[in-house]
N, C-alpha and C. Protein backbone atom coordinates (compact mmCIF):
# COMPACT_ATOMS: atom_id res chain seq x y z
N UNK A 1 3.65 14.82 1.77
CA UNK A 1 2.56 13.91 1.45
C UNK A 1 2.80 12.60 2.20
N UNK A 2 1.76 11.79 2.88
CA UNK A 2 1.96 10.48 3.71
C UNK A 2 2.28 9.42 2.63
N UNK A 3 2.74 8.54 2.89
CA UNK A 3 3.58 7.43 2.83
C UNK A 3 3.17 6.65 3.06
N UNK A 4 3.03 5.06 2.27
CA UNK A 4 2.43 4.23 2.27
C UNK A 4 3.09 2.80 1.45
N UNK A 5 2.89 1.40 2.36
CA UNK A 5 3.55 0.45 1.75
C UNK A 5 2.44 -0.32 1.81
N UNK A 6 2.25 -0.76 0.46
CA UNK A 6 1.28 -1.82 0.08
C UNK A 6 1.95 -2.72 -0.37
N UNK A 7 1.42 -4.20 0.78
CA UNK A 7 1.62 -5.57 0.14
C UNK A 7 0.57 -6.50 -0.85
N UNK A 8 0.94 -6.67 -1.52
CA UNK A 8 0.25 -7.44 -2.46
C UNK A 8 0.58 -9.30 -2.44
N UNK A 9 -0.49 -10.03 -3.08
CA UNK A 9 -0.31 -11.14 -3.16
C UNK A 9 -1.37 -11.63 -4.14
N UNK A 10 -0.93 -12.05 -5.48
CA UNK A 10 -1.36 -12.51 -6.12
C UNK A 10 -2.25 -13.96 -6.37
N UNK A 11 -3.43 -13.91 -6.85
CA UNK A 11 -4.13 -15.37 -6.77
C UNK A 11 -3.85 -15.87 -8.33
N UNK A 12 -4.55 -17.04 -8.01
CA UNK A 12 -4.11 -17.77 -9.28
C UNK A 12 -4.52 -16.92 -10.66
N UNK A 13 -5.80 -16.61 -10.61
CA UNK A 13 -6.33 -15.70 -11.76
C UNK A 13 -5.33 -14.32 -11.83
N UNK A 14 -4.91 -13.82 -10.98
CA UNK A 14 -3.24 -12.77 -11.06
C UNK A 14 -2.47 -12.95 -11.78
N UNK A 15 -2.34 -13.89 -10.74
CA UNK A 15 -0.41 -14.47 -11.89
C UNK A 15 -0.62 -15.17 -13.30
N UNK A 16 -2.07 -15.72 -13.66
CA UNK A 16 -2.27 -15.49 -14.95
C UNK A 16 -2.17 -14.55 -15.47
N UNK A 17 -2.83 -13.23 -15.41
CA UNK A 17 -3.00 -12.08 -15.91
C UNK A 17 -1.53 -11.50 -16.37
N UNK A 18 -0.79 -11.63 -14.85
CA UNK A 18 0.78 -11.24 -14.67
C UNK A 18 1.87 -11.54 -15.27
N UNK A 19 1.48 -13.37 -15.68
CA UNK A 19 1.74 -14.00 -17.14
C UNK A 19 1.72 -13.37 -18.42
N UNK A 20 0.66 -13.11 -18.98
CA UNK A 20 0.02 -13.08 -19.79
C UNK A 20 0.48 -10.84 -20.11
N UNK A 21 0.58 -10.22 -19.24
CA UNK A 21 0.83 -8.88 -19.36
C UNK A 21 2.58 -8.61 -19.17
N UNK A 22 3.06 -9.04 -18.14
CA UNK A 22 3.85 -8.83 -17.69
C UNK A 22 4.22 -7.82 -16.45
N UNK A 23 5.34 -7.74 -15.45
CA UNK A 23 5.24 -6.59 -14.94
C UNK A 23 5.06 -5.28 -14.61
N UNK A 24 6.00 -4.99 -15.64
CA UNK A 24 5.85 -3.34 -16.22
C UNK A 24 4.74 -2.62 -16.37
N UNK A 25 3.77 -3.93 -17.15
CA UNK A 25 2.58 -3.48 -17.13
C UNK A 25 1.44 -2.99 -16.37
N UNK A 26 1.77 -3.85 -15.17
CA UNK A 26 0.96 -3.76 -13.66
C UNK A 26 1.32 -2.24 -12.66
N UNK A 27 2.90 -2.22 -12.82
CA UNK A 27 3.46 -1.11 -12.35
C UNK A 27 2.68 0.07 -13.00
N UNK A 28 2.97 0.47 -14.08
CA UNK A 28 1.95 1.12 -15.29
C UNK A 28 0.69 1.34 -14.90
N UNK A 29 -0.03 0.34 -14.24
CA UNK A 29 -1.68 0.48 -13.90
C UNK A 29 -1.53 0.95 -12.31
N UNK A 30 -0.99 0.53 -11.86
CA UNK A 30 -0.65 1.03 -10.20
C UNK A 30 -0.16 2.98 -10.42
N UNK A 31 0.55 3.14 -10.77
CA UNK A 31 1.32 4.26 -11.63
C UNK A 31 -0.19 5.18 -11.96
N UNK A 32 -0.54 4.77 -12.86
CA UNK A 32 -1.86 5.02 -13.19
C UNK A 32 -3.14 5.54 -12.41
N UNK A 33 -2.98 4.62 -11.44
CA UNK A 33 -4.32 4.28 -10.48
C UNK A 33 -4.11 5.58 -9.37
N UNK A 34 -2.68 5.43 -8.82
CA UNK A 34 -2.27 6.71 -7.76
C UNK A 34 -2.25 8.37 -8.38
N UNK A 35 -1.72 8.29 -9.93
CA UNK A 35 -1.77 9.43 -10.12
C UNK A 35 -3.13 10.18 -10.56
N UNK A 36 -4.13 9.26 -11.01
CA UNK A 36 -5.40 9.40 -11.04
C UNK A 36 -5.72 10.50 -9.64
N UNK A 37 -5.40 10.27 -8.51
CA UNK A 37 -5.69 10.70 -7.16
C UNK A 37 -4.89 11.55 -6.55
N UNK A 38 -4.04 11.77 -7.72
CA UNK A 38 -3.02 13.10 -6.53
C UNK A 38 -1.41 12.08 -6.05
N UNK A 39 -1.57 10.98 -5.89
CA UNK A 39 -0.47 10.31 -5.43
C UNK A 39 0.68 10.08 -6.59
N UNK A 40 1.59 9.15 -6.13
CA UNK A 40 2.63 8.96 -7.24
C UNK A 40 3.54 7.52 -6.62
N UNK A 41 3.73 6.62 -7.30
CA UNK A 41 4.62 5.27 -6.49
C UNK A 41 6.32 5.93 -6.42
N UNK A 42 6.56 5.86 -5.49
CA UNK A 42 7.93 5.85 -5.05
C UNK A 42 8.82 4.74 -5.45
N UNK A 43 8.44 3.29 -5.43
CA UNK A 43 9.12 2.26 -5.74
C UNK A 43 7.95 1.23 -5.98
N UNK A 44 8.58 0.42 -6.87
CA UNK A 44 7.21 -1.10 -6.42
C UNK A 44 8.12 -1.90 -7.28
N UNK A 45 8.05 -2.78 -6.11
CA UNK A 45 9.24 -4.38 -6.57
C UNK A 45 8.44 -5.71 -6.50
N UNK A 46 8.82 -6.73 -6.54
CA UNK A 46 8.26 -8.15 -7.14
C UNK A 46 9.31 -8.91 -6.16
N UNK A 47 8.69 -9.41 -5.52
CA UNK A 47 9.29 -10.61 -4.38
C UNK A 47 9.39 -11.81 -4.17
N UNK A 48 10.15 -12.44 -3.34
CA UNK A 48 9.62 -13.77 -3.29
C UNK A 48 9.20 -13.77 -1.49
N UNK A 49 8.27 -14.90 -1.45
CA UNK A 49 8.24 -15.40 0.24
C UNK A 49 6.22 -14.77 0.18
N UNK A 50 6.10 -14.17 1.29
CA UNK A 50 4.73 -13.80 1.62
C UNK A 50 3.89 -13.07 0.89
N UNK A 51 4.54 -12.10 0.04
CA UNK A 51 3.82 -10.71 -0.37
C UNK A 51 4.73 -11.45 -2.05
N UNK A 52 3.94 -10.58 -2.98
CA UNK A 52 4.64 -10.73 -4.37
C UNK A 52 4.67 -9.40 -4.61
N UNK A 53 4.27 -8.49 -4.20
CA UNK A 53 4.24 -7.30 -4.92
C UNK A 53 4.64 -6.38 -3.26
N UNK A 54 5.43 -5.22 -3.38
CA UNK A 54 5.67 -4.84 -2.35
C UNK A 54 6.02 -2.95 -3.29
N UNK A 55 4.67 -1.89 -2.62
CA UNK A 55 4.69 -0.71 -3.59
C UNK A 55 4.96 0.43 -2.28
N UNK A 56 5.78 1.09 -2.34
CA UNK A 56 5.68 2.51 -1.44
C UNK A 56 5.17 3.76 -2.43
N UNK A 57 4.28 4.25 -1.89
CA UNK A 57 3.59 5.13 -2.69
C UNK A 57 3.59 6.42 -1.43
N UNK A 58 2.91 7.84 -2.19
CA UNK A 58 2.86 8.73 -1.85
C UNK A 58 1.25 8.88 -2.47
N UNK A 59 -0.09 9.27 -0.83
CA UNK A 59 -1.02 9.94 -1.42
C UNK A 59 -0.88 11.19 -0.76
N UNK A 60 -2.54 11.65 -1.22
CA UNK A 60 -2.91 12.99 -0.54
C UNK A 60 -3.13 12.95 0.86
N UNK A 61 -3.85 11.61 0.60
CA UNK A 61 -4.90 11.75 2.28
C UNK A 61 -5.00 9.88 2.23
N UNK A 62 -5.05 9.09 3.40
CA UNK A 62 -6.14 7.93 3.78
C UNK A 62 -7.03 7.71 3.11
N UNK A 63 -7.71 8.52 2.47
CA UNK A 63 -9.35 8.48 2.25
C UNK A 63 -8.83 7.70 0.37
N UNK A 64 -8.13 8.63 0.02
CA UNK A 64 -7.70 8.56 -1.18
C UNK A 64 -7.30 6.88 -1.22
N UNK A 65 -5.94 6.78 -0.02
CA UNK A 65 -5.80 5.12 -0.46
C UNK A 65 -6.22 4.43 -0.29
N UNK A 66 -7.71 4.64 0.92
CA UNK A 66 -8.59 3.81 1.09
C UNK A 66 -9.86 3.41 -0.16
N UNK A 67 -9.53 4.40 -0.67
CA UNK A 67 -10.22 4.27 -2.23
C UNK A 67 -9.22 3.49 -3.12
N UNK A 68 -8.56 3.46 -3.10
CA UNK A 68 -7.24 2.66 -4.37
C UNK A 68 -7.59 0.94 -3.51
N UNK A 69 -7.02 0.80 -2.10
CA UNK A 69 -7.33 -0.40 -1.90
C UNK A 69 -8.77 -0.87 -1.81
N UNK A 70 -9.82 -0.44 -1.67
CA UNK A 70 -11.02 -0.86 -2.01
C UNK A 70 -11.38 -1.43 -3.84
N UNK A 71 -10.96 -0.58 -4.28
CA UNK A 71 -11.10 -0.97 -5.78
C UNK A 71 -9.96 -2.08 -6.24
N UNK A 72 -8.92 -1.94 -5.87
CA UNK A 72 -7.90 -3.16 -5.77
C UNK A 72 -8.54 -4.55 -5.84
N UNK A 73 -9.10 -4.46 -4.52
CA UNK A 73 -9.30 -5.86 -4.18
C UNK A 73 -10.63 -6.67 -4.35
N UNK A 74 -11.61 -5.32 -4.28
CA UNK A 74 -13.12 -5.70 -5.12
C UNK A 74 -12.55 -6.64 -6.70
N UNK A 75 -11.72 -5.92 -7.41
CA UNK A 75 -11.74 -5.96 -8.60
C UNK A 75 -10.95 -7.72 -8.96
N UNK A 76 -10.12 -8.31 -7.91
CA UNK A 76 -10.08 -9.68 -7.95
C UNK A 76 -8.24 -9.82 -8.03
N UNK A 77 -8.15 -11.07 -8.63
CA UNK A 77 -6.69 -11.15 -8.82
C UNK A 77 -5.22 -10.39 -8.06
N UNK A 78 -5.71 -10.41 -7.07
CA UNK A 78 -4.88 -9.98 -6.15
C UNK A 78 -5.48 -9.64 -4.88
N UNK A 79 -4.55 -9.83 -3.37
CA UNK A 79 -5.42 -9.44 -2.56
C UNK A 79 -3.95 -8.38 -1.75
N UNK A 80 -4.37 -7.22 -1.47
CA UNK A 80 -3.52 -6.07 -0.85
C UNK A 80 -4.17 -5.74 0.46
N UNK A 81 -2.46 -5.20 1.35
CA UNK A 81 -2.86 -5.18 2.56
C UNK A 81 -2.27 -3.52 2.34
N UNK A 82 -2.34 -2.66 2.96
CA UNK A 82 -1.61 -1.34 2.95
C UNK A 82 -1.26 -0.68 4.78
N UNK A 83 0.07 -0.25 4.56
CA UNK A 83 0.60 -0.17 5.80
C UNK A 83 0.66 1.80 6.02
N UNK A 84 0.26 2.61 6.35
CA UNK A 84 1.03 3.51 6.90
C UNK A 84 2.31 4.19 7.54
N UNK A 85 2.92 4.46 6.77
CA UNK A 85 4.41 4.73 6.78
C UNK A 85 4.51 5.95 7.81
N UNK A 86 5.24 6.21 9.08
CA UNK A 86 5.69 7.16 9.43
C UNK A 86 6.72 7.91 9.14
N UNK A 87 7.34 9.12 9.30
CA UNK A 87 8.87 9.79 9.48
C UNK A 87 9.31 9.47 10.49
N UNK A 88 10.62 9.60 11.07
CA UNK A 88 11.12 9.74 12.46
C UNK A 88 10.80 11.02 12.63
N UNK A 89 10.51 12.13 12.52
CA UNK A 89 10.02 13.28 13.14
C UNK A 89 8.37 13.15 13.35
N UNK A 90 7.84 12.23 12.89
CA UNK A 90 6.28 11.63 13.20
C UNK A 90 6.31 11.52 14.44
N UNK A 91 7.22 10.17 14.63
CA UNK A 91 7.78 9.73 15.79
C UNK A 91 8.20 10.55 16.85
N UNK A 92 8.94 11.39 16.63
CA UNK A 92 9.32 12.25 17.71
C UNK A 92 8.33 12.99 18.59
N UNK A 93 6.98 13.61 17.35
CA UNK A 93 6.29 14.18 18.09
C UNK A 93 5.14 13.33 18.44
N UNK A 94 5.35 12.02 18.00
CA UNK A 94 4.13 11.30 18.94
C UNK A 94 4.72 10.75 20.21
N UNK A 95 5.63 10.69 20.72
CA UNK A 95 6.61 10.44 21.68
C UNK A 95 6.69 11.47 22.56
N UNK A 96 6.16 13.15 22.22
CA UNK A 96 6.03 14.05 23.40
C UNK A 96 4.62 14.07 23.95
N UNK A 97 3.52 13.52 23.22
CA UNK A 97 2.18 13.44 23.41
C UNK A 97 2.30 12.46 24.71
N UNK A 98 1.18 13.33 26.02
CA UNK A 98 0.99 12.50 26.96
C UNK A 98 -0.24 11.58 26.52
N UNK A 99 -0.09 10.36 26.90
CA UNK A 99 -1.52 9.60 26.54
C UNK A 99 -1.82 8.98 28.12
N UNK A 100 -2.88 9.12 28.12
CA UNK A 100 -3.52 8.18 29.50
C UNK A 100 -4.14 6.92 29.42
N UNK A 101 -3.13 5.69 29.90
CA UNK A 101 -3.66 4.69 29.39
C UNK A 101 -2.86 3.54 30.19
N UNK A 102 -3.71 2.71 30.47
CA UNK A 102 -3.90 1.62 31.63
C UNK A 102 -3.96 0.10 30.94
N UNK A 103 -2.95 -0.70 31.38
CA UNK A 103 -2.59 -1.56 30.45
C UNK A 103 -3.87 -2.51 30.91
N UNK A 104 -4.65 -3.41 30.74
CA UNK A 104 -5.94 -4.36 31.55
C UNK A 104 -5.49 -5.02 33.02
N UNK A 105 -6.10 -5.08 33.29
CA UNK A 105 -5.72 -5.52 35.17
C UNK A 105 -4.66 -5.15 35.45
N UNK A 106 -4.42 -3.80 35.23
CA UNK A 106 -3.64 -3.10 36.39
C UNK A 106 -3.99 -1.86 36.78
């Protein structure tokens, strides 16, 4: 199943909420939200610096987490970015693929 790291960053109306619930709880709704869809969180930690929330998850498909982050961020109090996770054997075989491609003015 693909692999996926979502950054999160909480707004002020968040970290009220986040206040007011606590962590566990959020994990719980994330937890919630993926297994609704076939997925399942691998890890999800609480940070400091750029991101406050940092989740590796497992879905089915794109489509699926493109549905989780759409409703995410419609819904307010937080704004998430989501990354696509490769394998190194991803890698390997996108590394035997010829591509044809011309960097601009050259």
């Amino acid at each position: 199943m693909p692999k996926y790291l979502t950054i999160a960053s909480y707004t002020a109306e968040g970290t009220r909420g986040l206040l007011k619930e606590g962590g566990t709880a959020r994990r719980a709704a994330v937890t919630k939200l993926l297994g609704a869809l076939g997925g399942k969180v691998e890890s999800f930690h609480y940070a400091f610096g750029e991101g406050d929330v940092y989740v590796i998850s497992e879905a089915p498909d794109n489509v699926s987490v493109a549905a989780v982050s759409l409703a995410v961020n419609a819904a307010g109090g937080v704004s998430a970015r989501t990354v696509v996770l490769l394998t190194p054997e991803e890698i390997d075989a996108a590394v035997k693929k010829t591509v044809d491609y011309r960097a601009p003015g050259r």
